[in-house]
C-alpha atoms as a PDB file:
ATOM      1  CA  UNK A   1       0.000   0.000   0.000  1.00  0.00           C
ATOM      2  CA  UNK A   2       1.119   3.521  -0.805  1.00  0.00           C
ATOM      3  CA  UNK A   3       1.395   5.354   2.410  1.00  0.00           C
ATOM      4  CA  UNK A   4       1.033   8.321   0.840  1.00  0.00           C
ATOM      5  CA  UNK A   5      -2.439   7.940   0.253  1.00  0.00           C
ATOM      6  CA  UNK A   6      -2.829   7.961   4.026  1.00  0.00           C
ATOM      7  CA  UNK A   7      -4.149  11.304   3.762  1.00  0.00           C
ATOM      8  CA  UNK A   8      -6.873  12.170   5.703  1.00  0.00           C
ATOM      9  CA  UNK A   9      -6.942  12.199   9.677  1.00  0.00           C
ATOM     10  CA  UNK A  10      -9.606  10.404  10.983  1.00  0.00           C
ATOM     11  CA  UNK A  11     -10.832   9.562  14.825  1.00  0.00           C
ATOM     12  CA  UNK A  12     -11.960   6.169  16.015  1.00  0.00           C
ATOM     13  CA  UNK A  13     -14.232   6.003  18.534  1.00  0.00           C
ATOM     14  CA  UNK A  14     -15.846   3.011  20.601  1.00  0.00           C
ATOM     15  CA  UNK A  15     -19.062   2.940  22.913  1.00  0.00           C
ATOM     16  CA  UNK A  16     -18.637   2.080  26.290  1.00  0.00           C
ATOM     17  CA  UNK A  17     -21.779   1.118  28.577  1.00  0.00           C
ATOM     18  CA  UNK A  18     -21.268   2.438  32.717  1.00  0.00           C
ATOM     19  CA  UNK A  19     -24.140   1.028  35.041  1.00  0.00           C
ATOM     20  CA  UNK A  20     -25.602   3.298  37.388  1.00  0.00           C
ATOM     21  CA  UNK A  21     -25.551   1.248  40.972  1.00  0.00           C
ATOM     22  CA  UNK A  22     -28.396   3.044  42.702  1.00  0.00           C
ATOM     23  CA  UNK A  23     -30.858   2.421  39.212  1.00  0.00           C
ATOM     24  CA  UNK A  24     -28.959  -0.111  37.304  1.00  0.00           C
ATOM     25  CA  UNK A  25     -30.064   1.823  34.106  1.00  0.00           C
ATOM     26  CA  UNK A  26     -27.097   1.797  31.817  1.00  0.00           C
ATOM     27  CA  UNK A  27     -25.519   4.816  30.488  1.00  0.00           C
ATOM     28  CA  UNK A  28     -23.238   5.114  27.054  1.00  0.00           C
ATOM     29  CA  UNK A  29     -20.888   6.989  25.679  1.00  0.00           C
ATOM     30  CA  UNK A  30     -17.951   7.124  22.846  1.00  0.00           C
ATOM     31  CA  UNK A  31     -14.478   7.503  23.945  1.00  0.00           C
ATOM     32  CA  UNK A  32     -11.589   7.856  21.102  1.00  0.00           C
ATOM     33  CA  UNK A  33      -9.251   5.311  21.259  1.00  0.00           C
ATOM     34  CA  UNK A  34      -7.180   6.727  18.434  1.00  0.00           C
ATOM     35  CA  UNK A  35      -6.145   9.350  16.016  1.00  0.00           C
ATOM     36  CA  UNK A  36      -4.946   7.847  12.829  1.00  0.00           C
ATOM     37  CA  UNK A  37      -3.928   8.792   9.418  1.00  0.00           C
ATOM     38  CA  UNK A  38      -6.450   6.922   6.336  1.00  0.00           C
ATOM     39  CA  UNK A  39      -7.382   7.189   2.635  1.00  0.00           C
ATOM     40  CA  UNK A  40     -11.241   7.684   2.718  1.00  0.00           C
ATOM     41  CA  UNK A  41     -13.271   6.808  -0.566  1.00  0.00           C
ATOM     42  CA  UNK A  42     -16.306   6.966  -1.096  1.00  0.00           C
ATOM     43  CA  UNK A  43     -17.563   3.543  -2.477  1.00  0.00           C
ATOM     44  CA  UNK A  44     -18.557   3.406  -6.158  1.00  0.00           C
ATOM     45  CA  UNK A  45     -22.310   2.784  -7.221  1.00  0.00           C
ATOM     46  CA  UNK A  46     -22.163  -1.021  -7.749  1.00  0.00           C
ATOM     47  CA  UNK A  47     -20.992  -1.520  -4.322  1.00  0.00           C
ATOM     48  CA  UNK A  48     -23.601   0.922  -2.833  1.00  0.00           C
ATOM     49  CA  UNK A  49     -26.329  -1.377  -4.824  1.00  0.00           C
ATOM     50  CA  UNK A  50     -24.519  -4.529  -3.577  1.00  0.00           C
ATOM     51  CA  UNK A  51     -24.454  -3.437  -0.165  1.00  0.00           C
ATOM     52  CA  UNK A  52     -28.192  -2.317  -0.686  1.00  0.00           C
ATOM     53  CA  UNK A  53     -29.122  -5.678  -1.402  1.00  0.00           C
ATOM     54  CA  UNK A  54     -28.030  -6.691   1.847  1.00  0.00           C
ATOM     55  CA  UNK A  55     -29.723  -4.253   3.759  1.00  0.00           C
ATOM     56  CA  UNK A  56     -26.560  -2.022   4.546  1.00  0.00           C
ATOM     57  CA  UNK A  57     -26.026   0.966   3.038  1.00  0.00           C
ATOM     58  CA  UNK A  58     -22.131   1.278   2.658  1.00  0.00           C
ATOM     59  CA  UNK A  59     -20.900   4.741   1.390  1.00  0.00           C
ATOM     60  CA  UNK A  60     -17.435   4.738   2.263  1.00  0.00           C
ATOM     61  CA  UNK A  61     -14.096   2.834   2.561  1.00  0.00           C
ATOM     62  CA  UNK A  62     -11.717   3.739   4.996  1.00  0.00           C
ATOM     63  CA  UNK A  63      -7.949   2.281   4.609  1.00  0.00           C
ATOM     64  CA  UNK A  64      -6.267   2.530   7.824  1.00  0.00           C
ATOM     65  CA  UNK A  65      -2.363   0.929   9.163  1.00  0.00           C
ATOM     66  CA  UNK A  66      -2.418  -2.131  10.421  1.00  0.00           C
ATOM     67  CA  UNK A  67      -4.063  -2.399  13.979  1.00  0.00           C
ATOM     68  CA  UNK A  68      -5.337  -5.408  16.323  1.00  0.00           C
ATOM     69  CA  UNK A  69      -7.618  -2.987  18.236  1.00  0.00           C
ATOM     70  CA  UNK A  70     -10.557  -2.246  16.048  1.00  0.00           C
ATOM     71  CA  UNK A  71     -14.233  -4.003  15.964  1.00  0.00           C
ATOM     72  CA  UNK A  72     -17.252  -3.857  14.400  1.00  0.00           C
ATOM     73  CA  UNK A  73     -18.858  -2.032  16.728  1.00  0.00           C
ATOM     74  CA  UNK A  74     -16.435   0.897  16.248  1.00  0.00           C
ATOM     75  CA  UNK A  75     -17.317   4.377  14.665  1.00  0.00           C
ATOM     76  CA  UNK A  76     -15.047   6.761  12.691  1.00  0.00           C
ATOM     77  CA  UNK A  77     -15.496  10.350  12.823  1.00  0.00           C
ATOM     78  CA  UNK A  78     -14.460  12.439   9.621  1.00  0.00           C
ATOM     79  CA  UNK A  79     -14.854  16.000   8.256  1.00  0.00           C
ATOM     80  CA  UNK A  80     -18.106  16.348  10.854  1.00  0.00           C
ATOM     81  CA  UNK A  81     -19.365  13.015  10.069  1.00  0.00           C
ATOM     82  CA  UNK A  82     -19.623   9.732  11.716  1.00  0.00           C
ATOM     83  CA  UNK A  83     -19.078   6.687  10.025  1.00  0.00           C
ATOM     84  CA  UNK A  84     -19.907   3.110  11.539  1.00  0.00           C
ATOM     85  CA  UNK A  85     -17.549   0.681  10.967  1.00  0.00           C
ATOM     86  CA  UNK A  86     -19.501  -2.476   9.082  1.00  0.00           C
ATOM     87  CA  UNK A  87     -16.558  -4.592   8.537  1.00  0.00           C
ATOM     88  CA  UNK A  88     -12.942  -5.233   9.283  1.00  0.00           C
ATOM     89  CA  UNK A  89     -10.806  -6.606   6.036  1.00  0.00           C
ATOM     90  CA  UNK A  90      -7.743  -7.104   6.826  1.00  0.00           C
ATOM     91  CA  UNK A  91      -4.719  -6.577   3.103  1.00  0.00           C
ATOM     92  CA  UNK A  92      -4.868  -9.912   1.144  1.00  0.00           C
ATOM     93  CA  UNK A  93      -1.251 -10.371   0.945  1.00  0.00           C
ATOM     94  CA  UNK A  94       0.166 -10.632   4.471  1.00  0.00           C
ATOM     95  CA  UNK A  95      -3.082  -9.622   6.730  1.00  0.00           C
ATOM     96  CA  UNK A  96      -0.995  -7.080   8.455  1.00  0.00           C
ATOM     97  CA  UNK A  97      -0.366  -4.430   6.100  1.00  0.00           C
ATOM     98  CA  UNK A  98      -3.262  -2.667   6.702  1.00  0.00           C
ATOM     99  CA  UNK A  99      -7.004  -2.673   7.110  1.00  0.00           C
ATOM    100  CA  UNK A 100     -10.340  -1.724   4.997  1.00  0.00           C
ATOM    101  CA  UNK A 101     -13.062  -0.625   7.009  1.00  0.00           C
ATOM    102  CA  UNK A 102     -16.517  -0.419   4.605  1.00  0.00           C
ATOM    103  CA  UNK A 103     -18.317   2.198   6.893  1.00  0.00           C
ATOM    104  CA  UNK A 104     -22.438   3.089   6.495  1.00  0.00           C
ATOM    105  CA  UNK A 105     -23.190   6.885   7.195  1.00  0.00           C
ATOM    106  CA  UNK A 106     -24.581   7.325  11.248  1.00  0.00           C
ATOM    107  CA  UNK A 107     -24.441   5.081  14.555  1.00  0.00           C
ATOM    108  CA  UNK A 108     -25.321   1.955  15.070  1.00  0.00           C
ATOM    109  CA  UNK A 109     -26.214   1.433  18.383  1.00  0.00           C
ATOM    110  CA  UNK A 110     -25.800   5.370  20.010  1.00  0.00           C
END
């Protein structure tokens, strides 16, 4: 992969849960676990039908360094937006080159 193309700064964020003791209603929030540099694209029209057709609507792919920290759950924030993280692909040659993250447009669960 080109590092060069590692462009754009991006945040990624993960929701934590806290339980309130006296009401044991649960409480959420995101926390950044990391600042890193990616290559965002948006995705090209036959993958936004594809991913359609599977009830996810996929507008972006987000190339990121190689990391052993990031889940599906995850969100990315970029440019204003939030991004949640539908996938984690890891390069086809070695597997720890670097990561593709398809990523829908909004928040999952929060």
């Amino acid at each position: 992969m080109n590092l060069g193309k590692l462009r754009h700064r991006i945040s990624i964020e993960r929701r934590t849960g806290v339980q309130n003791p006296a009401t044991g209603a649960m409480s959420y929030s995101w926390h950044k676990i990391a600042d890193v540099y990616a290559e965002v694209t948006p995705v090209s029209v036959k993958e936004f039908i594809t991913s359609q057709a599977a009830n996810v609507e996929l507008i972006a792919r987000v190339k990121i360094r190689y990391r052993e920290d990031i889940q599906n759950q995850d969100r990315i924030t970029f440019r204003g937006k939030i991004y949640a993280v539908e996938g984690v692909l890891p390069d086809p040659e070695s597997g720890l080159e670097y990561l593709t993250l398809p990523c829908s447009e909004g928040v999952k669960d929060g």
